[in-house]
PDB file of N, CA and C in Angstrom:
ATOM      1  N   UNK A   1       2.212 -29.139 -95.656  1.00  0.00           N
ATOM      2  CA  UNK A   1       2.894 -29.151 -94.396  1.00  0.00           C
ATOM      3  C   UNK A   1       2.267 -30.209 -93.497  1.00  0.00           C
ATOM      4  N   UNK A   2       1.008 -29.585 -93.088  1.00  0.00           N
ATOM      5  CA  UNK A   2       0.666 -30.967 -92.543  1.00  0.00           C
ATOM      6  C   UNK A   2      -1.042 -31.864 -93.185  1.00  0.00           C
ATOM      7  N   UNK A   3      -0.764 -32.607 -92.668  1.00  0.00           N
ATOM      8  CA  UNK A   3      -2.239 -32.913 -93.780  1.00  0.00           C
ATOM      9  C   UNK A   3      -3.212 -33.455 -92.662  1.00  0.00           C
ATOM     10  N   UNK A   4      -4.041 -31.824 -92.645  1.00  0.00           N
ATOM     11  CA  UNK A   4      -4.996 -31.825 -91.712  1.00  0.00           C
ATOM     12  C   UNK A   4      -6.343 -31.757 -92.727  1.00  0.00           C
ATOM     13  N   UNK A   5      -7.214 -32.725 -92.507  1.00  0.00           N
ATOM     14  CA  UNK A   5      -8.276 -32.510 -93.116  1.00  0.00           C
ATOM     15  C   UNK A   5      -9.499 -32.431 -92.575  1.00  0.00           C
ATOM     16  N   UNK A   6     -10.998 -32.139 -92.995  1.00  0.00           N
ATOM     17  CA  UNK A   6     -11.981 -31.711 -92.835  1.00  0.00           C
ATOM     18  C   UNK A   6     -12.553 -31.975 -91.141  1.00  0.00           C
ATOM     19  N   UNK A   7     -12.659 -33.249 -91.495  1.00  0.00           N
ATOM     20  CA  UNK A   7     -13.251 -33.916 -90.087  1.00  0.00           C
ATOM     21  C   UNK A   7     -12.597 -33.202 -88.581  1.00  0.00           C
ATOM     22  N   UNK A   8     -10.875 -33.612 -89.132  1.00  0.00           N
ATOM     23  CA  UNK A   8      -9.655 -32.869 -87.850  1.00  0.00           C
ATOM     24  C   UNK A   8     -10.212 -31.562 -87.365  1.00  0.00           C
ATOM     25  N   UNK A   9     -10.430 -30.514 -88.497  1.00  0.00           N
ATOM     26  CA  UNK A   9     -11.045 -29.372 -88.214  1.00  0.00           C
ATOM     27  C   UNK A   9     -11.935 -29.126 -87.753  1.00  0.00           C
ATOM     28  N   UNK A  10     -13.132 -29.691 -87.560  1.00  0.00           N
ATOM     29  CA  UNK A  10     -14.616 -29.936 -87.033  1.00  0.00           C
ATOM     30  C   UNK A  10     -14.025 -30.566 -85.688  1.00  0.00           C
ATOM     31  N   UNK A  11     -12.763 -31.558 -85.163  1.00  0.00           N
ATOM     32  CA  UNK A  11     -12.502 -31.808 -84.122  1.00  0.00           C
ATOM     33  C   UNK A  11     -12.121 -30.848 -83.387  1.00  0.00           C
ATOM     34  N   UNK A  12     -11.109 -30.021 -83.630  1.00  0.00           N
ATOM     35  CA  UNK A  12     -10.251 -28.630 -83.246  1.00  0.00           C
ATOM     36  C   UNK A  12     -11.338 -27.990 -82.881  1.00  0.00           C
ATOM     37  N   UNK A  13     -12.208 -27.601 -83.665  1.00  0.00           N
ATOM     38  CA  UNK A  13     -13.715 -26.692 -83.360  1.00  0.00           C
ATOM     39  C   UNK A  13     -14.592 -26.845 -82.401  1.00  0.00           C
ATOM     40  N   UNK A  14     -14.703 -27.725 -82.529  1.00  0.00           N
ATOM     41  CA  UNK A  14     -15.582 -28.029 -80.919  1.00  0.00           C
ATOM     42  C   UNK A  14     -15.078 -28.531 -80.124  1.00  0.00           C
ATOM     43  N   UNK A  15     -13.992 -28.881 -79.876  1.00  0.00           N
ATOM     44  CA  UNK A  15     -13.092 -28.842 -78.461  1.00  0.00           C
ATOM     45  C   UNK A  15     -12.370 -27.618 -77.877  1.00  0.00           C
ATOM     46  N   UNK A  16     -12.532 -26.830 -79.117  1.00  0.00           N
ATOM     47  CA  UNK A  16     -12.027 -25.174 -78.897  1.00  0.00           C
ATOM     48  C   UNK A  16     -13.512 -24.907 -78.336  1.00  0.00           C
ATOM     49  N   UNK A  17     -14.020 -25.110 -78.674  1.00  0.00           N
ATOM     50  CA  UNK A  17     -15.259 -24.179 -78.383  1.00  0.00           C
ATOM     51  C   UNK A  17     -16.474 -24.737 -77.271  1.00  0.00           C
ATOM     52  N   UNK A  18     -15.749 -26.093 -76.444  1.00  0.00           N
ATOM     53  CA  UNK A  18     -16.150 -26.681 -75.333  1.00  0.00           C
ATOM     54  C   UNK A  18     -15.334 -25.793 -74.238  1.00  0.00           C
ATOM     55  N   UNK A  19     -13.914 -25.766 -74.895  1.00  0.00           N
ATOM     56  CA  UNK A  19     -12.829 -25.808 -73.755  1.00  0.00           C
ATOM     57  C   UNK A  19     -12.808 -23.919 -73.509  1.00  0.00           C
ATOM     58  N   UNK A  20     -12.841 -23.302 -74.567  1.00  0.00           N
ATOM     59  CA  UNK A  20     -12.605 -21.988 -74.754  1.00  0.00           C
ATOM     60  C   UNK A  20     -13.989 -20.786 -74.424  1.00  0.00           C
ATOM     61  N   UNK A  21     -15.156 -21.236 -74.736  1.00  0.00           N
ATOM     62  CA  UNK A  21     -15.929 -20.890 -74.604  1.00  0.00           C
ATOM     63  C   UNK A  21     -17.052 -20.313 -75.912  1.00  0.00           C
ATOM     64  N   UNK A  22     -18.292 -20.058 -76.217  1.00  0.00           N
ATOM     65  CA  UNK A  22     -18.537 -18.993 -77.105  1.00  0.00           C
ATOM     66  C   UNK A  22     -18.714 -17.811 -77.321  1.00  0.00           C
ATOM     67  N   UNK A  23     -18.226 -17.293 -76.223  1.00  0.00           N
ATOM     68  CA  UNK A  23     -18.086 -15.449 -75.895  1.00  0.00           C
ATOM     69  C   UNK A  23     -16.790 -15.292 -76.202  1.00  0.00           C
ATOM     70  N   UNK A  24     -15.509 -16.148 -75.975  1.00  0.00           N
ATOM     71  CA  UNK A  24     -14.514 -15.553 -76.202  1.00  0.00           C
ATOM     72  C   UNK A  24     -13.872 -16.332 -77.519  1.00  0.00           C
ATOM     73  N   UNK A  25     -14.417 -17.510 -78.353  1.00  0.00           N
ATOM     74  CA  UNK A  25     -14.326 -18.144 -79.581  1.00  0.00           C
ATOM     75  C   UNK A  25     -13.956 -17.359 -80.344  1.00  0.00           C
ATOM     76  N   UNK A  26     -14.744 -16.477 -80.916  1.00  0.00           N
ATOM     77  CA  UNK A  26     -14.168 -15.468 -82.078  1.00  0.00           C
ATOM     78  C   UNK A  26     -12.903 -14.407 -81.885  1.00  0.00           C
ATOM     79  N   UNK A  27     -12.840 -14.026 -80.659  1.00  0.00           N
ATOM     80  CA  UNK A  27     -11.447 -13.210 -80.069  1.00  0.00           C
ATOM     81  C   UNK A  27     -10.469 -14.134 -79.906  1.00  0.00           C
ATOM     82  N   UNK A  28     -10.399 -15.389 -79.721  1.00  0.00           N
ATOM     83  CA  UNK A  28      -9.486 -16.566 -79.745  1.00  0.00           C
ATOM     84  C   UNK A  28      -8.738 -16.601 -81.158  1.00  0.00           C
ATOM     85  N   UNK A  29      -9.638 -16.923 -81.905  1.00  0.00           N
ATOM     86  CA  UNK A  29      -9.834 -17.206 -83.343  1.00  0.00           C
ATOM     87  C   UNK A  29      -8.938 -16.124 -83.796  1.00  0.00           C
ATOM     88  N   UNK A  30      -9.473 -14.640 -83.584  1.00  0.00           N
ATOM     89  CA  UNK A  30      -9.011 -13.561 -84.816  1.00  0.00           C
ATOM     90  C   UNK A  30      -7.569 -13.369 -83.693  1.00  0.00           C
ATOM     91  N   UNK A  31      -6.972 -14.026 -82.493  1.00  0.00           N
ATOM     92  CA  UNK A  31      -5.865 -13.698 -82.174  1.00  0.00           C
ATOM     93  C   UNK A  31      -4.702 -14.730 -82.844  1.00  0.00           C
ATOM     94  N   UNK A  32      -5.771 -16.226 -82.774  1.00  0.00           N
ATOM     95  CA  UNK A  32      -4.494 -16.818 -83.328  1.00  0.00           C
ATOM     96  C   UNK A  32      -4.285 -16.746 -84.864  1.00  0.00           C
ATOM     97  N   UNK A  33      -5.341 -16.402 -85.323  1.00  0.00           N
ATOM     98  CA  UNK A  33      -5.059 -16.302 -87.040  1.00  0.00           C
ATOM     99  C   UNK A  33      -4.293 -14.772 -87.597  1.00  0.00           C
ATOM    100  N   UNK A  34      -4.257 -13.743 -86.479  1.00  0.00           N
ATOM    101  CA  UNK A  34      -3.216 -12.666 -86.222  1.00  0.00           C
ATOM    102  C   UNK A  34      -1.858 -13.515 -86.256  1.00  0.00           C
ATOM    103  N   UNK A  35      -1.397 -13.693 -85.228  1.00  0.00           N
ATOM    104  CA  UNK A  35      -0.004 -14.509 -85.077  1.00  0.00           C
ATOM    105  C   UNK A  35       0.323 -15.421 -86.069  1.00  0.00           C
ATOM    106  N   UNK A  36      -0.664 -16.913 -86.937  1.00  0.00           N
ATOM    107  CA  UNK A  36      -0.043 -17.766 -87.823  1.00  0.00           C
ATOM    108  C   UNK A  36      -0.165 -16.840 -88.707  1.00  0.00           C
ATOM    109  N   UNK A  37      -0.705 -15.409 -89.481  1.00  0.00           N
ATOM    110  CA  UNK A  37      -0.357 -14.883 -89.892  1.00  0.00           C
ATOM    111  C   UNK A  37       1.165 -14.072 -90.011  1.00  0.00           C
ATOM    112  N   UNK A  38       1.118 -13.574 -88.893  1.00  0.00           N
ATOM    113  CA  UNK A  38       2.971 -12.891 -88.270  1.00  0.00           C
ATOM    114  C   UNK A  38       3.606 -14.035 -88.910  1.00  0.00           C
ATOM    115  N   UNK A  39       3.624 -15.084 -88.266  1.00  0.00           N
ATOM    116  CA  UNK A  39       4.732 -16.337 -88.181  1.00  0.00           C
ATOM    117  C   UNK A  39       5.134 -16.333 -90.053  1.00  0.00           C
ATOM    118  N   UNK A  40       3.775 -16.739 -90.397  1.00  0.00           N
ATOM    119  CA  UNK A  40       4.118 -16.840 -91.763  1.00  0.00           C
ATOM    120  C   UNK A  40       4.647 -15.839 -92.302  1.00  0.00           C
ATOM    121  N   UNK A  41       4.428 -14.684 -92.230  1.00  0.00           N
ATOM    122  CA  UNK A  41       5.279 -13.567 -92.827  1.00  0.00           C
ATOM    123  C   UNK A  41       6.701 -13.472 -92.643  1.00  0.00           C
ATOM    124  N   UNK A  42       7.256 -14.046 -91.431  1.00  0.00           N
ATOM    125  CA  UNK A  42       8.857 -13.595 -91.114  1.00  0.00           C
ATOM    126  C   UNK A  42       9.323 -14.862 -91.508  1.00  0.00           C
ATOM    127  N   UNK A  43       8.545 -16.358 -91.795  1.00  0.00           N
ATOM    128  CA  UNK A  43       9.317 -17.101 -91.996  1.00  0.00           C
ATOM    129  C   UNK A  43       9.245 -17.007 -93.517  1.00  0.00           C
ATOM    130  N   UNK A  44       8.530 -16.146 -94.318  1.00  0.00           N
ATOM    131  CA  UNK A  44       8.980 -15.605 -95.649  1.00  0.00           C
ATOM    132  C   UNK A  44       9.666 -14.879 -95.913  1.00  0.00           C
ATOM    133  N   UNK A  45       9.859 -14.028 -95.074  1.00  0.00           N
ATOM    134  CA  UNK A  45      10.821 -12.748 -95.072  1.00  0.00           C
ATOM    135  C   UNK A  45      12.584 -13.774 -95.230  1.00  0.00           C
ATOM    136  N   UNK A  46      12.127 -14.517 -93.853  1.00  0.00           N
ATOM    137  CA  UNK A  46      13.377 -15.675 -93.996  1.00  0.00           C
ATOM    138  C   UNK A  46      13.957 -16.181 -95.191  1.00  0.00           C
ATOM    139  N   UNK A  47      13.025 -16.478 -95.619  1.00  0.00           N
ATOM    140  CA  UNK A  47      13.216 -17.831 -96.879  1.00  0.00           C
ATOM    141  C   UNK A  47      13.936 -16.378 -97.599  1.00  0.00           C
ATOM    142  N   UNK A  48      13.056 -15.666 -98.137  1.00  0.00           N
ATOM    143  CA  UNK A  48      13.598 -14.429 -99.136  1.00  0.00           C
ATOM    144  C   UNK A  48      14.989 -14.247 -98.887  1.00  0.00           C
ATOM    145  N   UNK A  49      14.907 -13.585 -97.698  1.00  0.00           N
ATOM    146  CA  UNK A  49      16.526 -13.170 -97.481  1.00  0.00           C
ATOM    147  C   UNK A  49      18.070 -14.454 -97.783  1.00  0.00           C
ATOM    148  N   UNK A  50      17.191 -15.651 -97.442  1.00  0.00           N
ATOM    149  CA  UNK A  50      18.217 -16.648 -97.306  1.00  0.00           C
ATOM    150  C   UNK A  50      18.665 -17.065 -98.576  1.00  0.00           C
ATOM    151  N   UNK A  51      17.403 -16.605 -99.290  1.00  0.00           N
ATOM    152  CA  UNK A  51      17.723 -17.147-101.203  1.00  0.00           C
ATOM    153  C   UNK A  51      18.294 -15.746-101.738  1.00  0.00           C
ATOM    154  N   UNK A  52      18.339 -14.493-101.338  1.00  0.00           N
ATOM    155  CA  UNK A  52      19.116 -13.857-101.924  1.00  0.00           C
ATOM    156  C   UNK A  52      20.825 -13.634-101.584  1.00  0.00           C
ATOM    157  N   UNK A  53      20.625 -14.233-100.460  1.00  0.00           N
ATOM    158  CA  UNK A  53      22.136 -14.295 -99.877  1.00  0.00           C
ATOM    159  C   UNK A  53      22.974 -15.391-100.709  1.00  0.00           C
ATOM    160  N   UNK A  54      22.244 -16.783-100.867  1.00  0.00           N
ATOM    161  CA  UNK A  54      22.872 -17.623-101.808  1.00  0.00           C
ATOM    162  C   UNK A  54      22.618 -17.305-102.999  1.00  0.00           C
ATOM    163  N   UNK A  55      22.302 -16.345-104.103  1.00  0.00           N
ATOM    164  CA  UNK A  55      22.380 -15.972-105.054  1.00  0.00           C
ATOM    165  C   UNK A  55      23.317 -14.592-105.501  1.00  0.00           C
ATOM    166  N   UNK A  56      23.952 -14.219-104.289  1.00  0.00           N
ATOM    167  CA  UNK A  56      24.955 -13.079-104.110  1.00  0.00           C
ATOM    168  C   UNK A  56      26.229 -13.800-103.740  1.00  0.00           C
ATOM    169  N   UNK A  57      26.237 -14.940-103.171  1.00  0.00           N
ATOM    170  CA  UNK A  57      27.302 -16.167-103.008  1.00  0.00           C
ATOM    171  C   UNK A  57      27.444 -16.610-104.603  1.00  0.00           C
ATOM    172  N   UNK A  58      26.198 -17.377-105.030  1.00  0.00           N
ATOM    173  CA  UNK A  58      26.474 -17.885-106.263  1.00  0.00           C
ATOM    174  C   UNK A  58      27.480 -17.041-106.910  1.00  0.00           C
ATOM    175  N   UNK A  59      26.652 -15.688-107.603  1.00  0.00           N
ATOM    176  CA  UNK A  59      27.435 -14.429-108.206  1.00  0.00           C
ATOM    177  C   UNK A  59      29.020 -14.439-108.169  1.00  0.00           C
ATOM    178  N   UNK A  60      29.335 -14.464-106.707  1.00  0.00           N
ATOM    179  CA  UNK A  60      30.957 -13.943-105.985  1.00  0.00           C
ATOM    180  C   UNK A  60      31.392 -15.310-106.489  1.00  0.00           C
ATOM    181  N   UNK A  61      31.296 -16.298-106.845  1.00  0.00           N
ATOM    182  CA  UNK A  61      31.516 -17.935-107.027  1.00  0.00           C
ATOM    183  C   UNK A  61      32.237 -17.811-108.238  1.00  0.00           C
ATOM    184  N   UNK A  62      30.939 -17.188-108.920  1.00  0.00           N
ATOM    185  CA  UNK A  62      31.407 -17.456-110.281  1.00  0.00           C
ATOM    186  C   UNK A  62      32.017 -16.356-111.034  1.00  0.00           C
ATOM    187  N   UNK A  63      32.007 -15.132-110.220  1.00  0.00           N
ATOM    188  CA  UNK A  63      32.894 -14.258-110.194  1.00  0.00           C
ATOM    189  C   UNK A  63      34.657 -14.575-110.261  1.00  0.00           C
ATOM    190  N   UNK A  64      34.607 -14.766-109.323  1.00  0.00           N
ATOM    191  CA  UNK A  64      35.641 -15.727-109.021  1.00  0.00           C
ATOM    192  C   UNK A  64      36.715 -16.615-109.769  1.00  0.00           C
ATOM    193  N   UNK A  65      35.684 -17.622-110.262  1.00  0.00           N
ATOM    194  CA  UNK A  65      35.785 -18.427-111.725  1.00  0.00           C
ATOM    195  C   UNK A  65      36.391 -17.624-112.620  1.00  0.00           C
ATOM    196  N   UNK A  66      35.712 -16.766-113.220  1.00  0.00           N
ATOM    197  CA  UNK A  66      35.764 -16.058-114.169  1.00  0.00           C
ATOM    198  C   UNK A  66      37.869 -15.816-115.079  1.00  0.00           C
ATOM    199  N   UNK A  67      38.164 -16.204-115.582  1.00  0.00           N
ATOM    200  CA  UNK A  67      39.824 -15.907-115.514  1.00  0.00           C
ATOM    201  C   UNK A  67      40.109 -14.555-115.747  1.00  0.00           C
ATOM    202  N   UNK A  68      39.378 -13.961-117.015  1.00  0.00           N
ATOM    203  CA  UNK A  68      39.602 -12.504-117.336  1.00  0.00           C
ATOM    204  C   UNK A  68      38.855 -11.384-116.697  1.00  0.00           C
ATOM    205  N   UNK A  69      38.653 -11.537-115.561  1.00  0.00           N
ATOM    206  CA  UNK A  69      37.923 -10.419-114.743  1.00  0.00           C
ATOM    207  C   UNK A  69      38.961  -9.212-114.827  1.00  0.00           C
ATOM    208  N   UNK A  70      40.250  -9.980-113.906  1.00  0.00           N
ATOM    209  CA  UNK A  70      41.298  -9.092-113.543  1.00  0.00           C
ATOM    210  C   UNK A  70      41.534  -7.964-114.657  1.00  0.00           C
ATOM    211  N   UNK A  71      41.961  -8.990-115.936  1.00  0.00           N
ATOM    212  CA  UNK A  71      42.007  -7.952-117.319  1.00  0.00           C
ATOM    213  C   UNK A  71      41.185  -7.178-117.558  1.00  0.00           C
ATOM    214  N   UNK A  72      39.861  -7.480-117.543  1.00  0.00           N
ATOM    215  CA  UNK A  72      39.121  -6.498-117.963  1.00  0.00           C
ATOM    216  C   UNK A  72      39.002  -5.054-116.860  1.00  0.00           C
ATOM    217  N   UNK A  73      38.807  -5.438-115.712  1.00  0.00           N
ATOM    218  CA  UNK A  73      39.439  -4.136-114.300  1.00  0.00           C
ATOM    219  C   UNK A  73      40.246  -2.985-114.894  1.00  0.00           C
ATOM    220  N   UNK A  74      41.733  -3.981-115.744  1.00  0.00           N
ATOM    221  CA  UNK A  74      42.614  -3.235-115.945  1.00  0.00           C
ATOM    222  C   UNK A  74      42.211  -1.987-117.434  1.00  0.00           C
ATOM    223  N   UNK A  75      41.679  -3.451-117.692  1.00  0.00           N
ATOM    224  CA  UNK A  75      41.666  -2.279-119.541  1.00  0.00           C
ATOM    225  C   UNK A  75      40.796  -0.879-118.938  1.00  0.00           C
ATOM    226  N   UNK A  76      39.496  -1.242-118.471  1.00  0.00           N
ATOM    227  CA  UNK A  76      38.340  -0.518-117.630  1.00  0.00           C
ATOM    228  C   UNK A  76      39.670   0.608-116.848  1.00  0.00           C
ATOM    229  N   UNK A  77      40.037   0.270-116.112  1.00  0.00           N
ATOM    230  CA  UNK A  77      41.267   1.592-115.504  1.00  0.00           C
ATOM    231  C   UNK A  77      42.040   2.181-116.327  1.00  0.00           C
ATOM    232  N   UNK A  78      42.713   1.730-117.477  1.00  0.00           N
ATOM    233  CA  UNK A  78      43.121   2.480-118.262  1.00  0.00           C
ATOM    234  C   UNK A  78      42.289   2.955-119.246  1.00  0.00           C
ATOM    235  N   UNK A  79      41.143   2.619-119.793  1.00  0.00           N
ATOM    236  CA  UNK A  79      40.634   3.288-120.684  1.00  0.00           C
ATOM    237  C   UNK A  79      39.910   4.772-119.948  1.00  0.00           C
ATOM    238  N   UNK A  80      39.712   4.532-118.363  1.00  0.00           N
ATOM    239  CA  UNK A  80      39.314   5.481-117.667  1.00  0.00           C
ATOM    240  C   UNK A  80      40.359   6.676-117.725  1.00  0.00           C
ATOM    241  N   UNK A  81      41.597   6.253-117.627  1.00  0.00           N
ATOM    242  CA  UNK A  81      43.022   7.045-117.269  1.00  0.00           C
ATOM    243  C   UNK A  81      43.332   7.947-118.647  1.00  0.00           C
ATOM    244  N   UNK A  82      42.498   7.060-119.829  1.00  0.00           N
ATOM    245  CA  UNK A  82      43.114   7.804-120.996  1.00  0.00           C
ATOM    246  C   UNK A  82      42.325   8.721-121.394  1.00  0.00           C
ATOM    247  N   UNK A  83      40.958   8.579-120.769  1.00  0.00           N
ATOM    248  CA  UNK A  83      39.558  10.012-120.791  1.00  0.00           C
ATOM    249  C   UNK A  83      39.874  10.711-120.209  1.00  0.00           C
ATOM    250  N   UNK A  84      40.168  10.536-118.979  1.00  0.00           N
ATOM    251  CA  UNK A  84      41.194  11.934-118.151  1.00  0.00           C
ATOM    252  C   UNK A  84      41.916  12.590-118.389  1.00  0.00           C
ATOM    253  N   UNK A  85      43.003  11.960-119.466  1.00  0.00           N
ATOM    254  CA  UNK A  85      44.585  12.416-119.950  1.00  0.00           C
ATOM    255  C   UNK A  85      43.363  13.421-121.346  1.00  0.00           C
ATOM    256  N   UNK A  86      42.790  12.838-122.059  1.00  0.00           N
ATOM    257  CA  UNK A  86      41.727  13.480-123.307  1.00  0.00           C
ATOM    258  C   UNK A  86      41.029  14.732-122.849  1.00  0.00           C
ATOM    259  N   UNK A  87      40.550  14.515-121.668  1.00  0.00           N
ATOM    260  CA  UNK A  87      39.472  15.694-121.470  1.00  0.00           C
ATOM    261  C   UNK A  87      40.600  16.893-120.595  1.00  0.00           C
ATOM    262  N   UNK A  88      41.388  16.611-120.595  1.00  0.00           N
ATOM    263  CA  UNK A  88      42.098  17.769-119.437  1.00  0.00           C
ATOM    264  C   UNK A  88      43.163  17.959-120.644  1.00  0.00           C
ATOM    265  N   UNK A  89      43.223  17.645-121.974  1.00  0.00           N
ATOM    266  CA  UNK A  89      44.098  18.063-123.314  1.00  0.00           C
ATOM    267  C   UNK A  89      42.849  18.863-123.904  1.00  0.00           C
ATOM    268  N   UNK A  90      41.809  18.594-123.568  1.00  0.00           N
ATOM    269  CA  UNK A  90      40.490  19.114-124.445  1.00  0.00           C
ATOM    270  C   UNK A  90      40.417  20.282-123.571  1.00  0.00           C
ATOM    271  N   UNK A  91      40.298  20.880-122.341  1.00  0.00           N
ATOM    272  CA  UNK A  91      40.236  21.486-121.142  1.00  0.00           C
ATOM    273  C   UNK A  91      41.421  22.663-121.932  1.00  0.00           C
ATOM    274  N   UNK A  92      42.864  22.264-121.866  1.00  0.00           N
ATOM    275  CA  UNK A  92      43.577  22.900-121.855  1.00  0.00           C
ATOM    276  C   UNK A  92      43.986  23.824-123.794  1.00  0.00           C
ATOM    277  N   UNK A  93      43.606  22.920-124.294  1.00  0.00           N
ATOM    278  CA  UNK A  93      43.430  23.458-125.807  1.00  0.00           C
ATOM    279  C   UNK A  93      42.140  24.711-125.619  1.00  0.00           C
ATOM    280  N   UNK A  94      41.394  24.419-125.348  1.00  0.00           N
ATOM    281  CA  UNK A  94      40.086  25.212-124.951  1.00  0.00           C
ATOM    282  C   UNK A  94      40.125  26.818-124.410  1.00  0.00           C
ATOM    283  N   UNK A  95      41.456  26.690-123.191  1.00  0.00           N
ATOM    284  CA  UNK A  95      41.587  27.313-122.281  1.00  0.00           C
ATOM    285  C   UNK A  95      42.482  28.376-123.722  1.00  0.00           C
ATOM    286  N   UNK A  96      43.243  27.692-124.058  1.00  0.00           N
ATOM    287  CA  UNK A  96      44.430  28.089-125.082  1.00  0.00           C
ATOM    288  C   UNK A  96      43.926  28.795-126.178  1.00  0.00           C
ATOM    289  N   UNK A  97      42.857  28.576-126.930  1.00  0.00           N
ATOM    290  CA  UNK A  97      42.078  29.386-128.080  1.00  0.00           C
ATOM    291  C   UNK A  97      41.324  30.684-127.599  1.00  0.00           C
ATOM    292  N   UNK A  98      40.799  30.511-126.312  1.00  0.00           N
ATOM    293  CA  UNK A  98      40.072  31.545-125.236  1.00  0.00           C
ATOM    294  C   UNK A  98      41.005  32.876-125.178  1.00  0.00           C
ATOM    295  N   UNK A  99      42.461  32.517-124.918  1.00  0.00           N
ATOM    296  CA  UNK A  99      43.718  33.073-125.134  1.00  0.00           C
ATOM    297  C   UNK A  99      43.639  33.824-126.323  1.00  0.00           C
ATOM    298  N   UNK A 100      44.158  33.341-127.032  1.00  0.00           N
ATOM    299  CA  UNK A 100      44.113  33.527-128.232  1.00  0.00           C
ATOM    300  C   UNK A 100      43.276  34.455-128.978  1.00  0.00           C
ATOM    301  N   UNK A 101      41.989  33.983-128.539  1.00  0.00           N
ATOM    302  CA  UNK A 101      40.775  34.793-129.268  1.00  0.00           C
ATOM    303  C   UNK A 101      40.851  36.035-128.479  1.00  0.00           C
ATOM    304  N   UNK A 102      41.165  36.711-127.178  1.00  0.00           N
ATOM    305  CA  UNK A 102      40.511  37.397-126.714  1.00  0.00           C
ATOM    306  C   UNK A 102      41.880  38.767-127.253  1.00  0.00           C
ATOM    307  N   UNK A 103      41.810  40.063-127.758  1.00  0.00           N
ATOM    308  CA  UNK A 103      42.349  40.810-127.978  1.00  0.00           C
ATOM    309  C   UNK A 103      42.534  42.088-126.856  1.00  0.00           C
ATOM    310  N   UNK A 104      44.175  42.078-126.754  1.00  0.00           N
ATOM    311  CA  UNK A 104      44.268  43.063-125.543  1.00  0.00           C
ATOM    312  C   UNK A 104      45.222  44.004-125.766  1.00  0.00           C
TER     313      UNK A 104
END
């Protein structure tokens, strides 16, 4: 990000610590390395969120693309429609032998 090196830092340091004082140096210190801490966290949180949003775009894209989606929906609804029509013939045969079996 930026290209701060050794010396720069030894500059920052003792002009912090002319200008700031050495009683309140270390409470300076652990406040701002609190906050570029914060900062960095939400502008990760950022990045995260922003790359999963374009990878849920991508998805819907190529979703999209896709030609036989629609068909497959359909087969998927009817093969659903024909377990229903099966299990409520299975239900009712069931119900029907129960009949059957029970002597009155």
């Amino acid at each position: 990000m930026f290209d701060v090196g050794f010396w720069e830092l030894c500059l920052i340091g003792l002009v912090s610590l002319l200008v700031i004082g050495p009683e309140k140096l270390p409470k300076a210190a652990r406040v701002a390395g609190f906050w570029i801490g914060k900062t960095r966290n939400m502008v990760a949180a950022v990045k995260l969120e922003i790359k999963e949003e374009l990878q849920a775009e991508e998805m819907r894209q190529i979703l999209k693309q896709q030609p036989g989606v629609e068909d497959l929906k359909n087969v998927l609804e009817e093969g659903s429609d024909a377990v229903d029509k099966m299990s409520s013939s299975i239900k009712s045969l069931s119900e029907e032998l129960q009949h059957t079996d029970d002597p009155k």
